[in-house]
PDB file of N, CA and C in Angstrom:
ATOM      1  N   UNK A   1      63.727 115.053 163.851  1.00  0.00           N
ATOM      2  CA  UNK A   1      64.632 115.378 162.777  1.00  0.00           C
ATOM      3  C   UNK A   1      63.912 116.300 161.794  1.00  0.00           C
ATOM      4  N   UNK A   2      64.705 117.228 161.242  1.00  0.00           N
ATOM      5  CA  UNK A   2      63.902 118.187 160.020  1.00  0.00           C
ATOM      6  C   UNK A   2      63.681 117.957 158.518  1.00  0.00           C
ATOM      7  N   UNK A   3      62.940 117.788 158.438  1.00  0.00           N
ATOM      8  CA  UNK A   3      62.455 117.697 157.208  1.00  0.00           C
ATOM      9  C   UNK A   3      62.925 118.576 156.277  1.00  0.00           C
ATOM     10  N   UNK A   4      63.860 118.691 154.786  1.00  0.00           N
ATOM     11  CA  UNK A   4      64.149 120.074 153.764  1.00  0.00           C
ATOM     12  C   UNK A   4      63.455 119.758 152.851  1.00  0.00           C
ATOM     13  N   UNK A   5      63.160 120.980 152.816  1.00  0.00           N
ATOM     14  CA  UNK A   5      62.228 121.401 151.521  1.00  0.00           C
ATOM     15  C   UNK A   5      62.397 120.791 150.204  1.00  0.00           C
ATOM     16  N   UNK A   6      61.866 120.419 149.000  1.00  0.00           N
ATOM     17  CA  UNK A   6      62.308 120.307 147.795  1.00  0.00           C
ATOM     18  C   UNK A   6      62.583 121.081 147.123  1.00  0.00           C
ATOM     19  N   UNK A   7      62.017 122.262 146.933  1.00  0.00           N
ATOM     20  CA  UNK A   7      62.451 123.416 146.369  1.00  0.00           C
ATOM     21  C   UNK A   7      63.801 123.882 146.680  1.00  0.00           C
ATOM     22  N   UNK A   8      64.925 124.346 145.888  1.00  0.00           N
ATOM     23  CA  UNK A   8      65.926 125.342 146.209  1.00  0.00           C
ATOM     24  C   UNK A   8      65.663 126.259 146.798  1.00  0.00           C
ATOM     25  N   UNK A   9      66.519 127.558 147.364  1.00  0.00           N
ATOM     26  CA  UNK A   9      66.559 128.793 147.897  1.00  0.00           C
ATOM     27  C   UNK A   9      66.805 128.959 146.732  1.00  0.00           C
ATOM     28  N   UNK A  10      66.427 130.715 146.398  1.00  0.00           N
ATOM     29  CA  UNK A  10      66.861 131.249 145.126  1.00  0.00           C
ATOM     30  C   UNK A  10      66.767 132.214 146.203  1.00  0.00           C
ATOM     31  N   UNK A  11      67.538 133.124 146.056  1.00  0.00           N
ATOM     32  CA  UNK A  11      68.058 134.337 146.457  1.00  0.00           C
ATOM     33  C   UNK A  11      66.790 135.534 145.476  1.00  0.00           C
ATOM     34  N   UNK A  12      67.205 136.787 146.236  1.00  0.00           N
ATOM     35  CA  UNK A  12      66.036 138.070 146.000  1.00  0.00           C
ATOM     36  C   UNK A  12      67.015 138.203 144.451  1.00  0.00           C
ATOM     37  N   UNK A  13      68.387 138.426 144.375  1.00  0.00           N
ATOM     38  CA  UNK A  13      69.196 138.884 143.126  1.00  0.00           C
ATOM     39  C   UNK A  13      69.012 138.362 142.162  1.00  0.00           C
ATOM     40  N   UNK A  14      68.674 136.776 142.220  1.00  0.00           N
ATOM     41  CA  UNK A  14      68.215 135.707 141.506  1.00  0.00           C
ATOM     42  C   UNK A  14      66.971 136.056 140.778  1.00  0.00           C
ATOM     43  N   UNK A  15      66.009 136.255 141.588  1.00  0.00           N
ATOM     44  CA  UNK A  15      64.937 136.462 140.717  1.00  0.00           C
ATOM     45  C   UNK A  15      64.608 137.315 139.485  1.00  0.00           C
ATOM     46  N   UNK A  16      65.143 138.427 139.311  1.00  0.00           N
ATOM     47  CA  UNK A  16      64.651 139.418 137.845  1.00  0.00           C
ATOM     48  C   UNK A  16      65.672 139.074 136.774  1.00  0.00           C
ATOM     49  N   UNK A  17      66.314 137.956 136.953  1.00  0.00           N
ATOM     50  CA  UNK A  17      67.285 137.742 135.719  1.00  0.00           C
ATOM     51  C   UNK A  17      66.869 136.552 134.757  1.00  0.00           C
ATOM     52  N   UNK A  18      67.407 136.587 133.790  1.00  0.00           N
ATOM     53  CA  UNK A  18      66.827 135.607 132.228  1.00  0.00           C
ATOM     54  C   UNK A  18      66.913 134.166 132.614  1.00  0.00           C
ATOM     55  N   UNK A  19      67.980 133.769 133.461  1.00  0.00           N
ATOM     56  CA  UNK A  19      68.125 132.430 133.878  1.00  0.00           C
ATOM     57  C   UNK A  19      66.285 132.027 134.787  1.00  0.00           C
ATOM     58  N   UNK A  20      66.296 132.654 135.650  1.00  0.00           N
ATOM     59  CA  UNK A  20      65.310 132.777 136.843  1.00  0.00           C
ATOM     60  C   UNK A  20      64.142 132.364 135.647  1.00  0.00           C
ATOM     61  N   UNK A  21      63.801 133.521 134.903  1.00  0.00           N
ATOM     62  CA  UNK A  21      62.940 133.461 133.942  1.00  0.00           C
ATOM     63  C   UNK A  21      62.625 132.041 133.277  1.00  0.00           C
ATOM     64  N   UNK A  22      63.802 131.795 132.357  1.00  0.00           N
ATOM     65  CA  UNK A  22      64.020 130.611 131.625  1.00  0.00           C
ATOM     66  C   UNK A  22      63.680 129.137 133.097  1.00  0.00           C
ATOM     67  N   UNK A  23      64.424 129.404 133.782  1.00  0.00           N
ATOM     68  CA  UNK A  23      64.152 127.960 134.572  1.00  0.00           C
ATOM     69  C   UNK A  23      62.758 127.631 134.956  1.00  0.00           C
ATOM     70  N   UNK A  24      62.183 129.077 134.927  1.00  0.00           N
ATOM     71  CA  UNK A  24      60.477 129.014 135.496  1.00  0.00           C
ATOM     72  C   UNK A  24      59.628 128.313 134.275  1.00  0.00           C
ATOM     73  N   UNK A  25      59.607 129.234 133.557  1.00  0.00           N
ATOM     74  CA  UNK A  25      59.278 128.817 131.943  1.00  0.00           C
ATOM     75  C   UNK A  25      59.585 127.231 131.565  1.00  0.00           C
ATOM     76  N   UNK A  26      60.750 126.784 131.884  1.00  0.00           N
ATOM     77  CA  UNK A  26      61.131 125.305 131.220  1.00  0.00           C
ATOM     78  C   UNK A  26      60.295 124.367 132.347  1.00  0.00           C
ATOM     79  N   UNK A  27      60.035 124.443 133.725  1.00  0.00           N
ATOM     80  CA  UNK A  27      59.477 123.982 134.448  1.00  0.00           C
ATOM     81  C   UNK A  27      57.565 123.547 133.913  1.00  0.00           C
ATOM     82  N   UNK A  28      57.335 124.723 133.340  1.00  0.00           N
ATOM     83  CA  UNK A  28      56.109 124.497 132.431  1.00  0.00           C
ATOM     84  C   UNK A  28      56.413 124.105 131.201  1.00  0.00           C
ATOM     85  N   UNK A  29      56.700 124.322 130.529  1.00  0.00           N
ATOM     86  CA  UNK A  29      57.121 123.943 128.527  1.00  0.00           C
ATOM     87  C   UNK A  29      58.441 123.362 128.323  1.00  0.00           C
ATOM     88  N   UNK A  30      58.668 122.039 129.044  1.00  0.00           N
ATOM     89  CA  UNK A  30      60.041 121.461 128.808  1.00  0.00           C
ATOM     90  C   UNK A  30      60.362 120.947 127.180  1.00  0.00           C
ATOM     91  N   UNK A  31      59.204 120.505 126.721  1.00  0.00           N
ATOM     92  CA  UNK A  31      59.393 120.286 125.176  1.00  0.00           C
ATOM     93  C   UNK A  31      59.691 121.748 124.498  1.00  0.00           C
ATOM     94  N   UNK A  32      59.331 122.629 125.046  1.00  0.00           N
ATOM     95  CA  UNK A  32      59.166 124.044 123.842  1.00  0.00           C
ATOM     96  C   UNK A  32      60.278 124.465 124.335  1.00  0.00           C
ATOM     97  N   UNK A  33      61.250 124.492 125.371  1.00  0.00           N
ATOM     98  CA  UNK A  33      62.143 125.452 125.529  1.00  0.00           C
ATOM     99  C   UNK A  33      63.639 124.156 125.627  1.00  0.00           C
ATOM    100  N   UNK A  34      63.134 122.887 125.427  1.00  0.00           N
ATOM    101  CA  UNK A  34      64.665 122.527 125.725  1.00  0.00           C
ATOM    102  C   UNK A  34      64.416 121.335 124.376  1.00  0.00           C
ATOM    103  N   UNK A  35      63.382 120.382 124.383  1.00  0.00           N
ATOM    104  CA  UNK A  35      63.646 119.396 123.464  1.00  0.00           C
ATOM    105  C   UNK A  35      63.556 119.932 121.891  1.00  0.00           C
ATOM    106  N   UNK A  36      62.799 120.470 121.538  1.00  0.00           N
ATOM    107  CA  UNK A  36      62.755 121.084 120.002  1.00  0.00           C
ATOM    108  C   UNK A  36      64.347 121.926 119.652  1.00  0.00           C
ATOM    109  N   UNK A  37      64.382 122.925 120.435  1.00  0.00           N
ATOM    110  CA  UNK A  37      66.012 123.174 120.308  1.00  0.00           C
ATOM    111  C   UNK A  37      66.916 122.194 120.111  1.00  0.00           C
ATOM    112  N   UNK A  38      66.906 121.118 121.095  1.00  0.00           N
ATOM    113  CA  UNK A  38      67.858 119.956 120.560  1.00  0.00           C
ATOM    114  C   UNK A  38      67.567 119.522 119.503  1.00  0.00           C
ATOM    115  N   UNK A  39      66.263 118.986 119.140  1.00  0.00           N
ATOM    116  CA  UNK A  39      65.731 118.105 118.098  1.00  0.00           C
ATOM    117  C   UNK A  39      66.388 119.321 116.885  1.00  0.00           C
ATOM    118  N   UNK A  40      66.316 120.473 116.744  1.00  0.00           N
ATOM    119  CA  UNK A  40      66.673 121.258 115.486  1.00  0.00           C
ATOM    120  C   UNK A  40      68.029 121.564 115.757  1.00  0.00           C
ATOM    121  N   UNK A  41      68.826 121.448 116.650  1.00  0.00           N
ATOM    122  CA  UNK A  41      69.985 120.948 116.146  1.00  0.00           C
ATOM    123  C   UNK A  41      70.717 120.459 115.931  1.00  0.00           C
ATOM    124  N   UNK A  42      70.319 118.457 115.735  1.00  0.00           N
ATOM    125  CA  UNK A  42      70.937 117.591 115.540  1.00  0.00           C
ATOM    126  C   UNK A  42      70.149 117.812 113.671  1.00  0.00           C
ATOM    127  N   UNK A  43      69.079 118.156 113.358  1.00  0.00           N
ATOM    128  CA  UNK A  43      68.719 117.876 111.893  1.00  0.00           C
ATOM    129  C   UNK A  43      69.462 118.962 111.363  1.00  0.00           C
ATOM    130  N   UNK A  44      70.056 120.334 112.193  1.00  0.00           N
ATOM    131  CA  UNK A  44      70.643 121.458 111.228  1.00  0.00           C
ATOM    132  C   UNK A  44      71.857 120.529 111.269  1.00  0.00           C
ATOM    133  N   UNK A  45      72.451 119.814 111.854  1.00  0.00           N
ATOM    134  CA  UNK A  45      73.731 119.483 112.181  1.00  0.00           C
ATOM    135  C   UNK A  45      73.878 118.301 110.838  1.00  0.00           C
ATOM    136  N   UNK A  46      73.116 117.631 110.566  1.00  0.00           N
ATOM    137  CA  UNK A  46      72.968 116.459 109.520  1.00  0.00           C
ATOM    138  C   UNK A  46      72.984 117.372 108.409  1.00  0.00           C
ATOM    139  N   UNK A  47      72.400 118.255 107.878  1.00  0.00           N
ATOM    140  CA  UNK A  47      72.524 118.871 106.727  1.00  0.00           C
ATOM    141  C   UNK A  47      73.851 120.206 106.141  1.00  0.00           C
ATOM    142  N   UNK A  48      74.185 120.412 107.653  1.00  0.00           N
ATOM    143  CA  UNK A  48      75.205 121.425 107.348  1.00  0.00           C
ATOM    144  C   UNK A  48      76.781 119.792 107.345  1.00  0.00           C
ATOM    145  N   UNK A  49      76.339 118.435 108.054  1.00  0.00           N
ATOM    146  CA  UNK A  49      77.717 117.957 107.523  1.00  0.00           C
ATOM    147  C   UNK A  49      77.626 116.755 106.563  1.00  0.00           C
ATOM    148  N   UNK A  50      76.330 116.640 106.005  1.00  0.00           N
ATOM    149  CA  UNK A  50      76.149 115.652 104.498  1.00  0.00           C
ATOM    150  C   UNK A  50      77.477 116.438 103.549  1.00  0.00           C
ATOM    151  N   UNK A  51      77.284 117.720 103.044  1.00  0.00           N
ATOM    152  CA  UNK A  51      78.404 117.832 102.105  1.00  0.00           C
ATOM    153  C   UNK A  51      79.561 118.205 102.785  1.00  0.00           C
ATOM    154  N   UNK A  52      79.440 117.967 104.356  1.00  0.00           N
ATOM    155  CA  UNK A  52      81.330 118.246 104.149  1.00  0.00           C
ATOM    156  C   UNK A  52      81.753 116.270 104.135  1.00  0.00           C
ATOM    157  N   UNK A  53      80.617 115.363 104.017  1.00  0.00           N
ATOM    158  CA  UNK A  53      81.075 113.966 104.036  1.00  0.00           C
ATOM    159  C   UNK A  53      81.235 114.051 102.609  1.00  0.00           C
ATOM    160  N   UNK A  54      80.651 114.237 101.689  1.00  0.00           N
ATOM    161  CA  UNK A  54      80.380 114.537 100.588  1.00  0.00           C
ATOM    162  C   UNK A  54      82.025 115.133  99.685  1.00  0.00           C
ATOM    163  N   UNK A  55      82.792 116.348 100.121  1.00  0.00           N
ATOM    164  CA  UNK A  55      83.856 116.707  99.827  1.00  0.00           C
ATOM    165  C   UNK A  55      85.238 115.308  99.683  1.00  0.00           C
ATOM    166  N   UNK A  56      84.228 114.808 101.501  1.00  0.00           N
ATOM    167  CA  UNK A  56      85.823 114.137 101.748  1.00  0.00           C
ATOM    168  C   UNK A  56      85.683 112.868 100.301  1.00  0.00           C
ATOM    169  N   UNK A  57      84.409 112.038 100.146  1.00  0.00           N
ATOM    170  CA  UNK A  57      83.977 110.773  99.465  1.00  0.00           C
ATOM    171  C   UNK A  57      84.686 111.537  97.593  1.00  0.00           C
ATOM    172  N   UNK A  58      84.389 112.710  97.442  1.00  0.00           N
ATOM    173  CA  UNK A  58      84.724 113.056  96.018  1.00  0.00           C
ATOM    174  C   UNK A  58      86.087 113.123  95.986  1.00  0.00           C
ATOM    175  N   UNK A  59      86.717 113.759  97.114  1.00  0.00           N
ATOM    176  CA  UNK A  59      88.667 114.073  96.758  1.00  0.00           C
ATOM    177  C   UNK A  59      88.928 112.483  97.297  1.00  0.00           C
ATOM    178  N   UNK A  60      88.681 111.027  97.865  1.00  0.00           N
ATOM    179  CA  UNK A  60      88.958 109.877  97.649  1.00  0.00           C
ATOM    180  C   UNK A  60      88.647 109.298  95.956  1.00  0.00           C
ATOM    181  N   UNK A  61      87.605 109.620  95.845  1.00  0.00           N
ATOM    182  CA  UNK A  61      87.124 109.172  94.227  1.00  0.00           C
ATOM    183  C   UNK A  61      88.379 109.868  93.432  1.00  0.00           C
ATOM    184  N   UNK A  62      88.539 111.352  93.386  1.00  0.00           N
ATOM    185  CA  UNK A  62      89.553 111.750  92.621  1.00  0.00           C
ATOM    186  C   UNK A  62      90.713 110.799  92.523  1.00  0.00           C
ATOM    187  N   UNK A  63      91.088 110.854  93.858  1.00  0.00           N
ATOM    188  CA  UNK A  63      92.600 109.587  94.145  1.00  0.00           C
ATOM    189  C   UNK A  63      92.593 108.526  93.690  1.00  0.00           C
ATOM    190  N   UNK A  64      91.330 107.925  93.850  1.00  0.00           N
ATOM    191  CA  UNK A  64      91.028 106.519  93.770  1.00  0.00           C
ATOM    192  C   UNK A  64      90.271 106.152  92.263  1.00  0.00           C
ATOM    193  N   UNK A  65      90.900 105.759  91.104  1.00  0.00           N
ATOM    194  CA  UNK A  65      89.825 105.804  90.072  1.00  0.00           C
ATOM    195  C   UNK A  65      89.920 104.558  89.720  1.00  0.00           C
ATOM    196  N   UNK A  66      89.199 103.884  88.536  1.00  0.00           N
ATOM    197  CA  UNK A  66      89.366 102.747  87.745  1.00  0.00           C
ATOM    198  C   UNK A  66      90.100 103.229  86.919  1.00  0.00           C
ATOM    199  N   UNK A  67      90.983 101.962  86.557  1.00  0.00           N
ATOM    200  CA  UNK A  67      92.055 102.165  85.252  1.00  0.00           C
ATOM    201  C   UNK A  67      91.412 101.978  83.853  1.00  0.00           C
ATOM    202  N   UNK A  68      91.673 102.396  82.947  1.00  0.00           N
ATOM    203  CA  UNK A  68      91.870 102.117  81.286  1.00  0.00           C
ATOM    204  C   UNK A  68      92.029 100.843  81.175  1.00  0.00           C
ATOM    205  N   UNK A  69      91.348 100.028  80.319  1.00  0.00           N
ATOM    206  CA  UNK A  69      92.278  99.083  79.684  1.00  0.00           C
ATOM    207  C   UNK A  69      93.854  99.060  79.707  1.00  0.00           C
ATOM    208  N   UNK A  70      94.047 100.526  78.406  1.00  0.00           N
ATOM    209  CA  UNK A  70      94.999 100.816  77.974  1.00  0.00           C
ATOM    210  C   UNK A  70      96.143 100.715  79.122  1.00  0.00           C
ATOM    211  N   UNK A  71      95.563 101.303  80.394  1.00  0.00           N
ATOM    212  CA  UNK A  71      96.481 101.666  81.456  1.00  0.00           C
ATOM    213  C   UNK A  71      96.426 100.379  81.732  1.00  0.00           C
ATOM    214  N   UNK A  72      96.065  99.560  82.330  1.00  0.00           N
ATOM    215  CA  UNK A  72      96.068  97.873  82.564  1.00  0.00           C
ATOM    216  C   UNK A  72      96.958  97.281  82.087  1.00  0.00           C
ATOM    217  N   UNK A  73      97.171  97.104  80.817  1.00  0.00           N
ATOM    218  CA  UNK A  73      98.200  96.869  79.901  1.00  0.00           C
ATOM    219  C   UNK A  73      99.432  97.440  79.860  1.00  0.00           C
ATOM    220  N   UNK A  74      99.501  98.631  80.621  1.00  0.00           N
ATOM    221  CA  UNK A  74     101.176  99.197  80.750  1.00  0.00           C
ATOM    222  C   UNK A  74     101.657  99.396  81.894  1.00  0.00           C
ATOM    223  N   UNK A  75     100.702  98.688  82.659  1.00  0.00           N
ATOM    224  CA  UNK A  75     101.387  98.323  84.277  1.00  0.00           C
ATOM    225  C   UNK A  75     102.159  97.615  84.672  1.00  0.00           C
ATOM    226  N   UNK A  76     102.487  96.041  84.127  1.00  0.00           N
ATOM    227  CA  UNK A  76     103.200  95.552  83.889  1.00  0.00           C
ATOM    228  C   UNK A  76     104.384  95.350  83.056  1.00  0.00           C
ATOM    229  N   UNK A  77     104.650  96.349  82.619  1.00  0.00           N
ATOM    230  CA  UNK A  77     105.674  96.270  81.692  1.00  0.00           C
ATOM    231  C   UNK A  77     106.951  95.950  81.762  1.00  0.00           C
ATOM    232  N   UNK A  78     107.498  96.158  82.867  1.00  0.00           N
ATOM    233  CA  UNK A  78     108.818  96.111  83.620  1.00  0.00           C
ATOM    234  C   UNK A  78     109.469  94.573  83.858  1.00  0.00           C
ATOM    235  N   UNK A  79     108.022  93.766  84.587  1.00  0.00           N
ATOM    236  CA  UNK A  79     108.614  92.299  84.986  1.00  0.00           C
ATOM    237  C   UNK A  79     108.947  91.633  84.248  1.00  0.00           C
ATOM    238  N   UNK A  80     109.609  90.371  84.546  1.00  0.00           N
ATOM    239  CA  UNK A  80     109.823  90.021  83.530  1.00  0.00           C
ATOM    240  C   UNK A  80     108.570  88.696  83.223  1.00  0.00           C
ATOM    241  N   UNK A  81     108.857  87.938  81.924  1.00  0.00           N
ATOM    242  CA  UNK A  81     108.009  87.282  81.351  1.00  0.00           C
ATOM    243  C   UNK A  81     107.958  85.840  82.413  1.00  0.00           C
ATOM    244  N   UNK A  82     106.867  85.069  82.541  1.00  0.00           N
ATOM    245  CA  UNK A  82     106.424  83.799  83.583  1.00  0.00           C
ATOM    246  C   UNK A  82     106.124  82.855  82.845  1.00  0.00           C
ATOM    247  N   UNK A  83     106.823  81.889  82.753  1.00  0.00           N
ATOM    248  CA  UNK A  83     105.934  80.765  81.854  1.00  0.00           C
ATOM    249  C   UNK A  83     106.475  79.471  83.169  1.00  0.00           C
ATOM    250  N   UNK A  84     105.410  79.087  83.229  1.00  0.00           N
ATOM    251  CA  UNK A  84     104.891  77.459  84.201  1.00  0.00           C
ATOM    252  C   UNK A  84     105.851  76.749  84.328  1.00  0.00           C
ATOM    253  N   UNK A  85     106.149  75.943  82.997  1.00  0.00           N
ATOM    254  CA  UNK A  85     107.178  75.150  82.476  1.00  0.00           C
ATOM    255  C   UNK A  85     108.695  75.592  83.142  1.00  0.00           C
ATOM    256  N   UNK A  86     109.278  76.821  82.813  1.00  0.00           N
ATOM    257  CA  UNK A  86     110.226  77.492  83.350  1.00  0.00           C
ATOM    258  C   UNK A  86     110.454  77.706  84.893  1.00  0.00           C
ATOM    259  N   UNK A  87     109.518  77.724  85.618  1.00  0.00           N
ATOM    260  CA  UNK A  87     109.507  77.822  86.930  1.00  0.00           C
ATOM    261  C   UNK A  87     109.706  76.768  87.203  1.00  0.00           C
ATOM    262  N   UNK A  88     109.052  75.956  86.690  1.00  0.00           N
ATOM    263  CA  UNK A  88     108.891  74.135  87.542  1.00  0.00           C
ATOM    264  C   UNK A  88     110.375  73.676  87.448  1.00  0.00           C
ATOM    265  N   UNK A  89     110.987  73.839  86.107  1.00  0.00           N
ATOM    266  CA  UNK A  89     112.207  73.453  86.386  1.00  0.00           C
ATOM    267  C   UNK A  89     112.912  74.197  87.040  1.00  0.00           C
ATOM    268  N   UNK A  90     112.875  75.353  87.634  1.00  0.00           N
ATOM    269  CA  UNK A  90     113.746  76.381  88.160  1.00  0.00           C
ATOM    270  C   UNK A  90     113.853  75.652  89.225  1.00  0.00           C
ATOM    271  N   UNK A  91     112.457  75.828  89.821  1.00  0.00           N
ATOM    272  CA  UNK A  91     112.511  75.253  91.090  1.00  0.00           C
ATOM    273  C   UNK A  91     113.204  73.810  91.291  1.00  0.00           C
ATOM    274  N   UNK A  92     113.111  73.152  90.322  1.00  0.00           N
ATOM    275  CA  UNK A  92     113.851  71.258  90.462  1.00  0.00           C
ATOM    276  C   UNK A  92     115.280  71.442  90.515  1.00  0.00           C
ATOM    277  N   UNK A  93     115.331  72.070  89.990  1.00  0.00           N
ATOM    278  CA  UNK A  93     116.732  72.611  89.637  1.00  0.00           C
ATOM    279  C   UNK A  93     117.950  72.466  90.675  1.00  0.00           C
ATOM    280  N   UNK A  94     117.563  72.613  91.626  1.00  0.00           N
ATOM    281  CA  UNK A  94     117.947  73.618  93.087  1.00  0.00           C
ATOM    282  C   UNK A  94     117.801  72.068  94.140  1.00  0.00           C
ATOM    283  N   UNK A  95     118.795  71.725  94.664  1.00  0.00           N
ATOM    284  CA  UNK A  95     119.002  70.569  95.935  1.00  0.00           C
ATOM    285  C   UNK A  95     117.781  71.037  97.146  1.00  0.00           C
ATOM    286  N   UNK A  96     116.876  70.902  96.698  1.00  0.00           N
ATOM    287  CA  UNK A  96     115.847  70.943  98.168  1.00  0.00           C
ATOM    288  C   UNK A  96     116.313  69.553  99.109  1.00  0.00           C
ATOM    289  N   UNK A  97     116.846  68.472  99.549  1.00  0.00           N
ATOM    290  CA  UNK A  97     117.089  67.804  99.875  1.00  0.00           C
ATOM    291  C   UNK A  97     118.271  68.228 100.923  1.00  0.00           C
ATOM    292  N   UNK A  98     119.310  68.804 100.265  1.00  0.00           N
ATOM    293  CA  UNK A  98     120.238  69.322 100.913  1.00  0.00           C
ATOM    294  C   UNK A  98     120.921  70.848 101.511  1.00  0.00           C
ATOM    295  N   UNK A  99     120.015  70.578 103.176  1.00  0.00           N
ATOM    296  CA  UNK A  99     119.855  72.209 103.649  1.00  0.00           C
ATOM    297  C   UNK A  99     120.588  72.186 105.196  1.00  0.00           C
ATOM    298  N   UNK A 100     120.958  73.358 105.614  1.00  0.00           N
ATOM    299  CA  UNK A 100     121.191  73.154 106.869  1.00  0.00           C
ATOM    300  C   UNK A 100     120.548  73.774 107.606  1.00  0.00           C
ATOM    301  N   UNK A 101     119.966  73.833 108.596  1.00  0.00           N
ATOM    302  CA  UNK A 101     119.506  75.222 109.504  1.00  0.00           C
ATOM    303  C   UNK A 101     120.050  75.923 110.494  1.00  0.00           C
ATOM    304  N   UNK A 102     120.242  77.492 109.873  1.00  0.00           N
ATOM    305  CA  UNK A 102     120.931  77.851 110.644  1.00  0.00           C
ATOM    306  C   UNK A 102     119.997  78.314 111.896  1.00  0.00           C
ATOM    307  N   UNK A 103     120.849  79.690 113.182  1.00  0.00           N
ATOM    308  CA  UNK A 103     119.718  80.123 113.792  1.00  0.00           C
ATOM    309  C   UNK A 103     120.135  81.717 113.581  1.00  0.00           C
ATOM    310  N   UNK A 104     119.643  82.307 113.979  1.00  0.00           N
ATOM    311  CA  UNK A 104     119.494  83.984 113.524  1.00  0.00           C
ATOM    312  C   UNK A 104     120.450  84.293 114.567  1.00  0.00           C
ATOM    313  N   UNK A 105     121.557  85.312 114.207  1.00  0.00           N
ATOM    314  CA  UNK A 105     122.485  85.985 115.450  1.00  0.00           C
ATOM    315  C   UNK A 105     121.556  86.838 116.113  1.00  0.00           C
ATOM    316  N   UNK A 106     122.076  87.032 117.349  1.00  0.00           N
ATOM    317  CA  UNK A 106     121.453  87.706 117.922  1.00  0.00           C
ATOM    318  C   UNK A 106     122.403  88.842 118.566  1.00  0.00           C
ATOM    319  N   UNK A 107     121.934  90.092 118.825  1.00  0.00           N
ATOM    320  CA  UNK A 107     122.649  90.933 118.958  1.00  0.00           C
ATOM    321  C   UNK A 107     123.163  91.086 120.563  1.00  0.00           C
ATOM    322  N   UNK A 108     123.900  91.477 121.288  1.00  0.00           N
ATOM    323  CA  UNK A 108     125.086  90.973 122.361  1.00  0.00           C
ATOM    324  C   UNK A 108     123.593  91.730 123.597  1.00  0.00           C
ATOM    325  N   UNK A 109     123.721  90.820 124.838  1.00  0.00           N
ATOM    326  CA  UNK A 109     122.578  91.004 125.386  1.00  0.00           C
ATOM    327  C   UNK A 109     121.437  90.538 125.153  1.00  0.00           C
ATOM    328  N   UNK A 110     121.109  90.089 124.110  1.00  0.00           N
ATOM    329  CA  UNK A 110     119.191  89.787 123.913  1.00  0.00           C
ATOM    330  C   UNK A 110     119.511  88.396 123.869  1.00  0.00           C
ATOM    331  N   UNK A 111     118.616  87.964 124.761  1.00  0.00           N
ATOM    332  CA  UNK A 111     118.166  86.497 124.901  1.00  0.00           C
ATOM    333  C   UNK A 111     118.039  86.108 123.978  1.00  0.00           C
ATOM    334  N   UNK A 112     118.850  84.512 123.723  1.00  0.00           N
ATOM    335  CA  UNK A 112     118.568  83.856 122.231  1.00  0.00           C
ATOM    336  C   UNK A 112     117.765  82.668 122.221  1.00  0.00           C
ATOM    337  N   UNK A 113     116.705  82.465 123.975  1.00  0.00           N
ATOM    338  CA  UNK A 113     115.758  81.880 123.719  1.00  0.00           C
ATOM    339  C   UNK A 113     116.550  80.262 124.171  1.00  0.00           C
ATOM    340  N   UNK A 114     117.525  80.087 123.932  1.00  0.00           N
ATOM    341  CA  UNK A 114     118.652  78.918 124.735  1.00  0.00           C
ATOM    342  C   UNK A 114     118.090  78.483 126.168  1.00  0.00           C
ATOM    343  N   UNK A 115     117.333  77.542 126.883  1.00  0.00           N
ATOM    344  CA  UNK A 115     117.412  76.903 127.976  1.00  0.00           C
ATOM    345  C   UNK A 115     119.107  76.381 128.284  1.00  0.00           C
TER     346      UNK A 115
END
C-alpha cells in the first residue's frame, strides 16, 4: 500500500504569490504573523467599544433619573385618600359569606375542560 506524503502539492503558479509567501513565513513565526495580530485586535476592539457602551449607559441615565422630593410629592396626587379604619369596614361591609361560583363562558368550539 502507498504511503502520502504530508506535505501538500502546491502547484509552480502557487509559488511567487503573497499567500505562498505568508504560509511559508507563518510556518516559522506563528506568534509574529498570526497571534499578535489577533491579540491587537481584540485590545483595539475593547477600546474602540468602551465608549460606544458608554453612549448607550449615559442616554439610559438621561431616561432613567432620581426624582425630587418635590416631584415625589406630586406623583400622587390624583388617588384618592387611604385610611385603615375605612377599608376595614369597607371590606366588612360586603356578604363574604354569601357567593356563588360561577364558570367562565367559553367561546363555541373550545373545550370547557367538562369530563
Amino acid at each position: 500500500m502507498a504511503v502520502f506524503q504530508s506535505k501538500k502539492f502546491r502547484g509552480a503558479a502557487d509559488a511567487g504569490t503573497f499567500a505562498a509567501k505568508y504560509r511559508a513565513a507563518m510556518a516559522k513565526h506563528p506568534f509574529l504573523l498570526f497571534g499578535l495580530p489577533f491579540m491587537s485586535v481584540i485590545v483595539a476592539g475593547s477600546f474602540v467599544l468602551t465608549p460606544a457602551a458608554a453612549v448607550r449607559y449615559e442616554k439610559h441615565d438621561r431616561r432613567v433619573r432620581q426624582m425630587t422630593h418635590e416631584e415625589e410629592l406630586g406623583v400622587g396626587k390624583g388617588g384618592r385618600k387611604v385610611n385603615m379604619k375605612d377599608e376595614y369596614y369597607r371590606l366588612a361591609a360586603k356578604d363574604l359569606d354569601d357567593w356563588e361560583q360561577k364558570r367562565v363562558e367559553r367561546l363555541p368550539g373550545e373545550n370547557d375542560g367538562r369530563l
